[in-house]
N, C-alpha and C. Protein backbone atom coordinates (compact mmCIF):
# COMPACT_ATOMS: atom_id res chain seq x y z
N UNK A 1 114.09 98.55 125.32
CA UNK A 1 115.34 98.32 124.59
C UNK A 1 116.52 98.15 125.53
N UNK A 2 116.40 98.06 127.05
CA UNK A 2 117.40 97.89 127.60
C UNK A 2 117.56 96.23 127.67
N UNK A 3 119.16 95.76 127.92
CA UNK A 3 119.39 95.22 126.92
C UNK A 3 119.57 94.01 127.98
N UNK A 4 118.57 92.78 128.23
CA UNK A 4 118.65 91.86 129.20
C UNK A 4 119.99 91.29 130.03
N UNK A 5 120.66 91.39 129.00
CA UNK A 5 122.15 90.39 128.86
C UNK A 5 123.39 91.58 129.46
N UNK A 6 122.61 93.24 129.66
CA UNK A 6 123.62 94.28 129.99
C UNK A 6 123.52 93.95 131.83
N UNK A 7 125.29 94.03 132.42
CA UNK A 7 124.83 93.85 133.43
C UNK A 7 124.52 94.96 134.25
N UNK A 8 123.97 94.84 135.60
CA UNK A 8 123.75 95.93 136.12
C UNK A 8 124.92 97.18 136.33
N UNK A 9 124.76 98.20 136.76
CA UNK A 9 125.60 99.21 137.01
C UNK A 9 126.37 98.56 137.79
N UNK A 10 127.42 99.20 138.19
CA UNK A 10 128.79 98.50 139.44
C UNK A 10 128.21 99.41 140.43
N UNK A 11 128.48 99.05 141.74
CA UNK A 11 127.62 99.62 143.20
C UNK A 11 129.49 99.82 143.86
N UNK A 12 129.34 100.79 144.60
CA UNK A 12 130.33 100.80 145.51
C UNK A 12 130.46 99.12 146.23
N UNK A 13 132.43 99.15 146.25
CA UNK A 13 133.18 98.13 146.63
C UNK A 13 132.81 97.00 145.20
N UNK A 14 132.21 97.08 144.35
CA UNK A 14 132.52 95.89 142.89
C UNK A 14 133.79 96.27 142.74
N UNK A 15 134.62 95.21 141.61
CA UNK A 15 135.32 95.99 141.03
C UNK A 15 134.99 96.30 139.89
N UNK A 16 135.65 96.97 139.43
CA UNK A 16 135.27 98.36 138.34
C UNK A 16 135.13 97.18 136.90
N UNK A 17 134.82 97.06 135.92
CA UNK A 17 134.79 96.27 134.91
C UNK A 17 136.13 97.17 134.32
N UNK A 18 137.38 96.05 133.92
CA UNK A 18 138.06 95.99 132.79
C UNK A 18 137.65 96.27 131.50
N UNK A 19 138.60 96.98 131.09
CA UNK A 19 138.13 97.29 129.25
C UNK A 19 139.78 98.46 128.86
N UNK A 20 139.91 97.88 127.60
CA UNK A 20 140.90 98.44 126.58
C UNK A 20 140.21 99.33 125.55
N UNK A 21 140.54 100.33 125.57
CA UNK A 21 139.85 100.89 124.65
C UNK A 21 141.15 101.82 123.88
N UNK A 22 140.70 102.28 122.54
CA UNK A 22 141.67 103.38 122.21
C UNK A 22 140.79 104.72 122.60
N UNK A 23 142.47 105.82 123.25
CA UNK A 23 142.45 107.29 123.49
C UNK A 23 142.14 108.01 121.97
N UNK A 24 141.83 109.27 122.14
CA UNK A 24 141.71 110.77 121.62
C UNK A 24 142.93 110.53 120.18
N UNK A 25 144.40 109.65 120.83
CA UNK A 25 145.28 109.85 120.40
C UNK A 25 145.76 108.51 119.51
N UNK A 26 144.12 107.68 119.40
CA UNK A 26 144.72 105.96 118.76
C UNK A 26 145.55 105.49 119.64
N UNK A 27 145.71 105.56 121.43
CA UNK A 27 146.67 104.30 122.08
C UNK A 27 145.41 103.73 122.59
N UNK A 28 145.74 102.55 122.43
CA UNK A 28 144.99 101.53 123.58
C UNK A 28 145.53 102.42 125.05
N UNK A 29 144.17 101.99 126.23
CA UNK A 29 144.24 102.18 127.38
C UNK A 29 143.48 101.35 128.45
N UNK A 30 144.00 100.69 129.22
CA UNK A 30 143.50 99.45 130.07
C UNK A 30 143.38 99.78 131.05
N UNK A 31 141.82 99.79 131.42
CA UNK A 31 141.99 100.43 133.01
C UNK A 31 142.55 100.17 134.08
N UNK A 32 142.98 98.95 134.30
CA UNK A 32 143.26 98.21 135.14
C UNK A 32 145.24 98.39 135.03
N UNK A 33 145.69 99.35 134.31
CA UNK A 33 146.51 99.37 134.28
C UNK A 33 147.01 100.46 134.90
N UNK A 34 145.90 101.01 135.31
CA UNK A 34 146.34 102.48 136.46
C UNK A 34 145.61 102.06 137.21
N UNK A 35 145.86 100.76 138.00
CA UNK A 35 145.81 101.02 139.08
C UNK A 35 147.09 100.99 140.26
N UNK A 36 146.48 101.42 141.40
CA UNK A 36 147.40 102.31 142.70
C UNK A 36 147.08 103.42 142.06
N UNK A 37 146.18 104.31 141.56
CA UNK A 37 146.06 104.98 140.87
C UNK A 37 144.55 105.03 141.70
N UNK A 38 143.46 106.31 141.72
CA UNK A 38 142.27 107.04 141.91
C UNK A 38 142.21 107.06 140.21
N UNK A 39 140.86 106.82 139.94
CA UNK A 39 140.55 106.79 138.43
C UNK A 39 138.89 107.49 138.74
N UNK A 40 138.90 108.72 137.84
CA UNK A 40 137.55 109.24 137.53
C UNK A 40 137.01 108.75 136.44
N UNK A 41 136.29 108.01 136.16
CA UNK A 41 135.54 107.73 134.79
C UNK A 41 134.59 108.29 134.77
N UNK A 42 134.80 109.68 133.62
CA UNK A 42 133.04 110.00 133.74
C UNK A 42 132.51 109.82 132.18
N UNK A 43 131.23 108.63 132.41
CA UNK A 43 130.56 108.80 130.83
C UNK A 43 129.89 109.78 130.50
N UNK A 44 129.88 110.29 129.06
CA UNK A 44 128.93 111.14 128.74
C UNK A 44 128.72 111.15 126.89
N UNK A 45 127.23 111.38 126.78
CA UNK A 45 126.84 110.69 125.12
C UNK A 45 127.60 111.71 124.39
N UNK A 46 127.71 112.69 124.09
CA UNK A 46 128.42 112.98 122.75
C UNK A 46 129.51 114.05 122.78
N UNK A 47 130.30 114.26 122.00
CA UNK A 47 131.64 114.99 121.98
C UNK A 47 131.07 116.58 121.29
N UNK A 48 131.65 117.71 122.30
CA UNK A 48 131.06 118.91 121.49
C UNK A 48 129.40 119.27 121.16
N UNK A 49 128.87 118.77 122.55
CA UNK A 49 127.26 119.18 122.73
C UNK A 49 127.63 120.11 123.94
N UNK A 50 126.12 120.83 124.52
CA UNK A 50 126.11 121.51 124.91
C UNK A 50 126.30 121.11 126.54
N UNK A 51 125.41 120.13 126.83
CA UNK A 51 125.82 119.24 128.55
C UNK A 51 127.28 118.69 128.22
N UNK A 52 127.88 117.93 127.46
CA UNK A 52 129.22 117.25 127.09
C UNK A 52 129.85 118.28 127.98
N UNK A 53 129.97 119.39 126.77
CA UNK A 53 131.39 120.26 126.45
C UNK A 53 130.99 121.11 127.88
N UNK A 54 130.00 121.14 128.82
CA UNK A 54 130.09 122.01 129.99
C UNK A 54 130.71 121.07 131.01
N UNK A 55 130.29 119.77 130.89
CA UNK A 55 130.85 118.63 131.85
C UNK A 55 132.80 118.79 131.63
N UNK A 56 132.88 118.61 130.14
CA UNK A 56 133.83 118.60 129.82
C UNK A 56 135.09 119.43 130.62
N UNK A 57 134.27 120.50 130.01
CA UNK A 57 135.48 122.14 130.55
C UNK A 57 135.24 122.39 132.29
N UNK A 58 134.45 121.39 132.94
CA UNK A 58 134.50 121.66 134.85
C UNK A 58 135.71 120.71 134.67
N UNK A 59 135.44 119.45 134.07
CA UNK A 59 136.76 118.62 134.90
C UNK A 59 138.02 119.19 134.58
N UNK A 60 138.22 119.69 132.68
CA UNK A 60 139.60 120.34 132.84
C UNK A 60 139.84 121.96 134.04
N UNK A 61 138.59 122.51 134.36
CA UNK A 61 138.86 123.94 135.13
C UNK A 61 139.26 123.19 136.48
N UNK A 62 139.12 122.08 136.94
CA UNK A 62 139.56 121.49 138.36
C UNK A 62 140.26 120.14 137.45
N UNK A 63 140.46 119.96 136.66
CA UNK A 63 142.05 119.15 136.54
C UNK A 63 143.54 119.20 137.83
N UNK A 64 143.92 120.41 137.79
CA UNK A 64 144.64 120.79 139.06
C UNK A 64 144.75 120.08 140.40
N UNK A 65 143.56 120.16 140.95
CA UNK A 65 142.74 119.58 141.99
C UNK A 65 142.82 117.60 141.90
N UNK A 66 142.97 117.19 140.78
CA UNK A 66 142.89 115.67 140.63
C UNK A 66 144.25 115.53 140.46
N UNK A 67 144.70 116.39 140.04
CA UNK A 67 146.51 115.73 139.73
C UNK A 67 147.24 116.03 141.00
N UNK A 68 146.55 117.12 141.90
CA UNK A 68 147.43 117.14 143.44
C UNK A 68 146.58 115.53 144.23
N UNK A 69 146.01 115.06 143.74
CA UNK A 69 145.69 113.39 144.31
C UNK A 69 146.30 112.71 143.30
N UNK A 70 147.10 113.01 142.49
CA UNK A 70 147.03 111.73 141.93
C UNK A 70 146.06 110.73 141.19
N UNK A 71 145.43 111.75 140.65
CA UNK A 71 144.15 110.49 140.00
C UNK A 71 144.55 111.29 138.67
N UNK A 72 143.67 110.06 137.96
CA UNK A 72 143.45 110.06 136.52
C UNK A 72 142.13 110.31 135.91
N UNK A 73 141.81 110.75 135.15
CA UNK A 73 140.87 111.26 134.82
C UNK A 73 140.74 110.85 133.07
N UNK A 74 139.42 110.39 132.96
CA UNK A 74 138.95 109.78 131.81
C UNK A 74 137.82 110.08 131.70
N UNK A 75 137.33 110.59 130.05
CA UNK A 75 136.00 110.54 129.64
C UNK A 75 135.64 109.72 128.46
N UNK A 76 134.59 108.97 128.72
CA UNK A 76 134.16 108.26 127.88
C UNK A 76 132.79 107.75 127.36
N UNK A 77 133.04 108.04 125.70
CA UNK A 77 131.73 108.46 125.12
C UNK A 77 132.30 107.20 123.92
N UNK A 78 130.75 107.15 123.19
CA UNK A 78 130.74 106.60 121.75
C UNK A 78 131.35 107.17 120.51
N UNK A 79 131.42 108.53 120.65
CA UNK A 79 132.50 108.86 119.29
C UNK A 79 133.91 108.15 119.15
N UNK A 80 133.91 108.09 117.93
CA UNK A 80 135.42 107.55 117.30
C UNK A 80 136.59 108.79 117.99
N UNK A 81 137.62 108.07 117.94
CA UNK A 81 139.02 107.97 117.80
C UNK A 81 139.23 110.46 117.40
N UNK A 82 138.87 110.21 115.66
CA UNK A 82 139.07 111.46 115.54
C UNK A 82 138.00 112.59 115.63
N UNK A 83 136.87 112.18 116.25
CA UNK A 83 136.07 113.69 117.19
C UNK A 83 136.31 113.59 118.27
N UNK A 84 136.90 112.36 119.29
CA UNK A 84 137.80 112.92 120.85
C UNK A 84 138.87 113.42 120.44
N UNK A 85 139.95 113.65 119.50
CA UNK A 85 140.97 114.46 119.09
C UNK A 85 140.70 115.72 119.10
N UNK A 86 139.41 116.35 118.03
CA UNK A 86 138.97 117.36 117.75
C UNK A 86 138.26 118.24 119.09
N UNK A 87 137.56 117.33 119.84
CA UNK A 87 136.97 117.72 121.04
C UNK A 87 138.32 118.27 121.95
N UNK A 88 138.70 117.29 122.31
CA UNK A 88 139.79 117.56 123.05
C UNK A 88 141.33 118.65 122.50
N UNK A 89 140.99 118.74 121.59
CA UNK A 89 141.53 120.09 121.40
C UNK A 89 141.35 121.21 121.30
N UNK A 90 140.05 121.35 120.62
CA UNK A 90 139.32 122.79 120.67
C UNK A 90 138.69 123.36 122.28
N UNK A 91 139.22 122.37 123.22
CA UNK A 91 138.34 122.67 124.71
C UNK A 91 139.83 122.62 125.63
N UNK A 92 140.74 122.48 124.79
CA UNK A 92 142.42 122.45 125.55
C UNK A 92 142.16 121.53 126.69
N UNK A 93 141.11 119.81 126.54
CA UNK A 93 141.22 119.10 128.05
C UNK A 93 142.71 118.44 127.99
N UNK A 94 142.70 118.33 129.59
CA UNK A 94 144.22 117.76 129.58
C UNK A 94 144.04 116.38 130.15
N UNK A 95 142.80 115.75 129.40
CA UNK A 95 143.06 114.24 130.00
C UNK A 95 142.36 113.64 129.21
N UNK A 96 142.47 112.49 128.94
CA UNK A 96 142.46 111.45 127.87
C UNK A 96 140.72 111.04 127.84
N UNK A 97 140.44 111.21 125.81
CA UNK A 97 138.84 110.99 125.85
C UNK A 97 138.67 108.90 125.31
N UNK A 98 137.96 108.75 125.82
CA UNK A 98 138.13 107.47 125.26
C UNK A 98 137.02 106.67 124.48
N UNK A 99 137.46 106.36 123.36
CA UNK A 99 136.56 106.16 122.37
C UNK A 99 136.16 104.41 122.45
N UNK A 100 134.76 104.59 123.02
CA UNK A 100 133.94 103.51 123.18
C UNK A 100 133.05 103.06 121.98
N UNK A 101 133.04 103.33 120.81
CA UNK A 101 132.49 103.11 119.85
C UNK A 101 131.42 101.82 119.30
N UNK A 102 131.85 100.77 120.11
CA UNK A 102 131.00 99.59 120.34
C UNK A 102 130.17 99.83 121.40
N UNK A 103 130.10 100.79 121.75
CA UNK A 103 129.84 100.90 123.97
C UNK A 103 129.52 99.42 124.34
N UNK A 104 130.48 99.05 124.36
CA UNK A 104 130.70 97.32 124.88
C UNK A 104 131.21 98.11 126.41
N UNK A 105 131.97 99.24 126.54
CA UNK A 105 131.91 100.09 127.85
C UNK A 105 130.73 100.25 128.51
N UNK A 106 130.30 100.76 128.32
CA UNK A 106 129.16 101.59 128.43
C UNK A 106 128.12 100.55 128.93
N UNK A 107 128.27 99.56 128.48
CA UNK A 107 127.32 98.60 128.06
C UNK A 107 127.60 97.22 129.74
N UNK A 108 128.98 97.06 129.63
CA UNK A 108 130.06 96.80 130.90
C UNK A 108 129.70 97.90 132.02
N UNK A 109 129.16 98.74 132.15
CA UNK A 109 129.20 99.54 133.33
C UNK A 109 127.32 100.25 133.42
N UNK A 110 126.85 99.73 132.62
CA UNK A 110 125.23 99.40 132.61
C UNK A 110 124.46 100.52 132.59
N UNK A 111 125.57 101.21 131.35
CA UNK A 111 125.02 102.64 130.74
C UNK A 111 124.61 103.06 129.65
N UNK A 112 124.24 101.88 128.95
CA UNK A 112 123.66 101.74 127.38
C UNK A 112 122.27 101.63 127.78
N UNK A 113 121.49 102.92 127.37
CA UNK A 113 120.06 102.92 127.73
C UNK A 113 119.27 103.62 126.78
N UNK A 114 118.15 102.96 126.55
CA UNK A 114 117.10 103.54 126.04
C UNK A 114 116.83 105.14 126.39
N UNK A 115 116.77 106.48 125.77
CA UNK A 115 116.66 107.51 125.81
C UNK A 115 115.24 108.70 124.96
N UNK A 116 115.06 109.26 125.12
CA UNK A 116 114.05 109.33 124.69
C UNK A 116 114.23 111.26 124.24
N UNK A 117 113.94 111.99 123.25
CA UNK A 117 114.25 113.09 122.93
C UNK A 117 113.30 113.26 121.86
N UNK A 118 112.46 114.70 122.00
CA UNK A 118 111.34 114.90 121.29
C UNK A 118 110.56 113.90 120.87
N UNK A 119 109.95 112.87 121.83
CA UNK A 119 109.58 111.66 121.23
C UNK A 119 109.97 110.46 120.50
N UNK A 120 111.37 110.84 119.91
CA UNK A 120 112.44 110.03 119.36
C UNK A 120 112.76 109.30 120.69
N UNK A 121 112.91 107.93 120.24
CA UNK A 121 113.57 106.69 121.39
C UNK A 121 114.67 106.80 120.48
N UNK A 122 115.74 106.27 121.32
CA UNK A 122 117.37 106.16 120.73
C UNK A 122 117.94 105.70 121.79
N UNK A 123 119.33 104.62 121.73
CA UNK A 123 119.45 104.52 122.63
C UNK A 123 121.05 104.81 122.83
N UNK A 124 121.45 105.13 123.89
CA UNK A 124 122.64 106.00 124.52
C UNK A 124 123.18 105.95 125.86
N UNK A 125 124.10 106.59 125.97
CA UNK A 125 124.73 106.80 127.66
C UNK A 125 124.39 107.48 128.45
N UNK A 126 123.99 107.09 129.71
CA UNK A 126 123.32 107.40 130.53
C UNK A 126 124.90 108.07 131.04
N UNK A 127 124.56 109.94 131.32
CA UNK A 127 125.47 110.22 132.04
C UNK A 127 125.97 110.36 133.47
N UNK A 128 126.96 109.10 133.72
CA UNK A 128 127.42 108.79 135.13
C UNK A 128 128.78 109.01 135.28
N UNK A 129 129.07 109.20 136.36
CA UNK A 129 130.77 109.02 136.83
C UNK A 129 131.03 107.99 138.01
N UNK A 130 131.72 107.54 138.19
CA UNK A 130 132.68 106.61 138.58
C UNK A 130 133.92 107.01 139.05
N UNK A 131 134.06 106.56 140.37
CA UNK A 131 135.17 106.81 141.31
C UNK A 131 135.76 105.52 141.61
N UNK A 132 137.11 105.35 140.83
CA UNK A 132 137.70 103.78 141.59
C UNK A 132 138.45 104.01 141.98
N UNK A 133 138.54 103.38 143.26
CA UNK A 133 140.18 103.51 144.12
C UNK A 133 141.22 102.97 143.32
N UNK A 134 142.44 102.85 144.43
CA UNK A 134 144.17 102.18 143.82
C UNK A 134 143.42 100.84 143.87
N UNK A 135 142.43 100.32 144.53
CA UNK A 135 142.93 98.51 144.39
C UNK A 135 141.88 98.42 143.27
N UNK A 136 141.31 99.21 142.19
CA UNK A 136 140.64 98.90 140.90
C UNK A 136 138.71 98.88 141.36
N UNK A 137 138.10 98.77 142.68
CA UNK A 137 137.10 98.47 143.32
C UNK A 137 136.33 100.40 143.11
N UNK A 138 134.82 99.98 142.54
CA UNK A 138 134.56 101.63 142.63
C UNK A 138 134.01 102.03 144.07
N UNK A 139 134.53 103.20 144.14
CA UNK A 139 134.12 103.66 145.26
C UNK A 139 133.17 104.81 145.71
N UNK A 140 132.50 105.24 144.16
CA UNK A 140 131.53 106.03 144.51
C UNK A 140 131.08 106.35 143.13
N UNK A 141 129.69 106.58 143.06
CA UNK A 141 129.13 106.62 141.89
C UNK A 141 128.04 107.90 141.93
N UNK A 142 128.07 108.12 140.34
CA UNK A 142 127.10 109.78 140.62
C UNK A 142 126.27 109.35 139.40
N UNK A 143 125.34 108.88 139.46
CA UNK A 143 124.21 108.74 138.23
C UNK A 143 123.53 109.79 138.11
N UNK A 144 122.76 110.12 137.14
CA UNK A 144 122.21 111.13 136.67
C UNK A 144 122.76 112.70 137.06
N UNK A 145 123.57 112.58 136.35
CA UNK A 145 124.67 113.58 136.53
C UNK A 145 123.98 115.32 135.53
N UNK A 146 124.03 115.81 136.15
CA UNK A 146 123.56 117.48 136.14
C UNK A 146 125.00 117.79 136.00
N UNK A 147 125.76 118.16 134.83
CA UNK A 147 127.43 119.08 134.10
C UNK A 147 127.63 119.75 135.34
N UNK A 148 126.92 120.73 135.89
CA UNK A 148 127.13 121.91 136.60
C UNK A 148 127.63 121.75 137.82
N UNK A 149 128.37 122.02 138.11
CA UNK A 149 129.18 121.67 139.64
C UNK A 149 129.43 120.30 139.98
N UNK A 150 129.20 119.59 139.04
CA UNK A 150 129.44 117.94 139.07
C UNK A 150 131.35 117.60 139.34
N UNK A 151 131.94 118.02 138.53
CA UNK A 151 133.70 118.15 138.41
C UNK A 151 134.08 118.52 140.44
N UNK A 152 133.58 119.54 140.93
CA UNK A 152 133.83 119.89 142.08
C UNK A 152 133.06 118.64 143.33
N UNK A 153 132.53 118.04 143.08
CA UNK A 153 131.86 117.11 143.88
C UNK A 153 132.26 116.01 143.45
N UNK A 154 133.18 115.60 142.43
CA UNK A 154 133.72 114.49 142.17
C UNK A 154 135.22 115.06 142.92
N UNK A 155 136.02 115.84 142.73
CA UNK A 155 136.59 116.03 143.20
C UNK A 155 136.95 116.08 144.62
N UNK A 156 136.06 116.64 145.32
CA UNK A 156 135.32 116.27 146.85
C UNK A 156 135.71 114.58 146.80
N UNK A 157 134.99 113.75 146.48
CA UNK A 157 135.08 112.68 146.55
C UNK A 157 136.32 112.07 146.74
N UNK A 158 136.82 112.48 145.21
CA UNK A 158 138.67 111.95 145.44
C UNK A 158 139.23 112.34 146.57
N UNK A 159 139.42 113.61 146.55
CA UNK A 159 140.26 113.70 148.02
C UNK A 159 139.73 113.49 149.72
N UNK A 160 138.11 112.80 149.06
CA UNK A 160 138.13 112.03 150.78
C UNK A 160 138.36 110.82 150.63
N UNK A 161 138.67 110.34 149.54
CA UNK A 161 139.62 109.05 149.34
C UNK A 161 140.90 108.71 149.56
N UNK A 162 141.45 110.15 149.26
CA UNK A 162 143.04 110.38 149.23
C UNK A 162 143.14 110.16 150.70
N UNK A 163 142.62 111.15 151.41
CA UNK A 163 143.18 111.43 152.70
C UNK A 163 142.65 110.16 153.87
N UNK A 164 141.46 109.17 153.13
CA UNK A 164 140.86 107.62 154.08
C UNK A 164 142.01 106.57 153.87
N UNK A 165 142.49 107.21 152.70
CA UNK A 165 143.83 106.36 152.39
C UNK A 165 143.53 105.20 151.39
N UNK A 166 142.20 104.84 150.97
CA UNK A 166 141.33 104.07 149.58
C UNK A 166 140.94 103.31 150.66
């Protein structure tokens, strides 16, 4: 079921695929519009699961840590508009969830995949993060992402970006 026409993942130095999507909060948000900007994109399949909401609550417990670089920080999943509201409030994150609902995202960054759970096939987001520098180009990628200390090793990342200068 993976999907011929999806293109491959982005590799360090692509640039990052463009996409508008609406926030947590119903605004459109264009990635490409922060840039000069460090941008974390991390995907992940659902809002208020148990891997999500642990991924979730590392990046807001080192939020701190990304805003002394200057980066932005984005998560993005297939729920609508009002369960990133609900998510993102009951977990107090302080950065914007973004509702991919077509995963025409997801799909753009070559994370719409066949999945497989108790024998059930389904298909979903493969959970990755994404590091793009200020000139929009990614600069480091973490596939098969394990929640647990993941936020601190992305973080790592940014600030050996900050300080290479992108």
């Amino acid at each position: 079921m993976h999907s011929p026409t999806m293109p491959p993942m982005p590799a360090p130095g692509d640039l990052a695929p463009d996409f508008t999507v609406p926030t947590d909060a119903g605004e459109p948000l264009t990635l490409s519009s922060l840039r000069g900007r460090v941008v974390v994109l991390f995907f992940y399949p659902k809002d208020d699961t148990k891997g999500c909401t642990a991924e979730a609550c590392e990046f807001r417990d080192a939020f701190p840590r990304f805003g002394a670089l200057d980066a932005a920080v984005l998560g993005v999943s297939p729920d609508p508009v009002k369960s990133h509201a609900k998510f993102r409030a009951k977990y107090a994150l302080p950065f914007p969830l973004l509702a991919d609902t077509e995963h025409a995202v997801a799909e753009a960054y070559g994370l719409w995949v066949e999945k497989q759970l108790y024998g059930r096939r389904y298909m979903g987001v493969a959970r990755t993060t994404f590091v793009i520098d200020q000139t929009g180009r990614v600069a480091r990628v973490f596939a098969n992402v394990r929640p647990e200390g993941h936020a601190e090793a992305v973080a790592a990342a940014v600030g050996e970006l900050a300080t290479d200068g992108g």
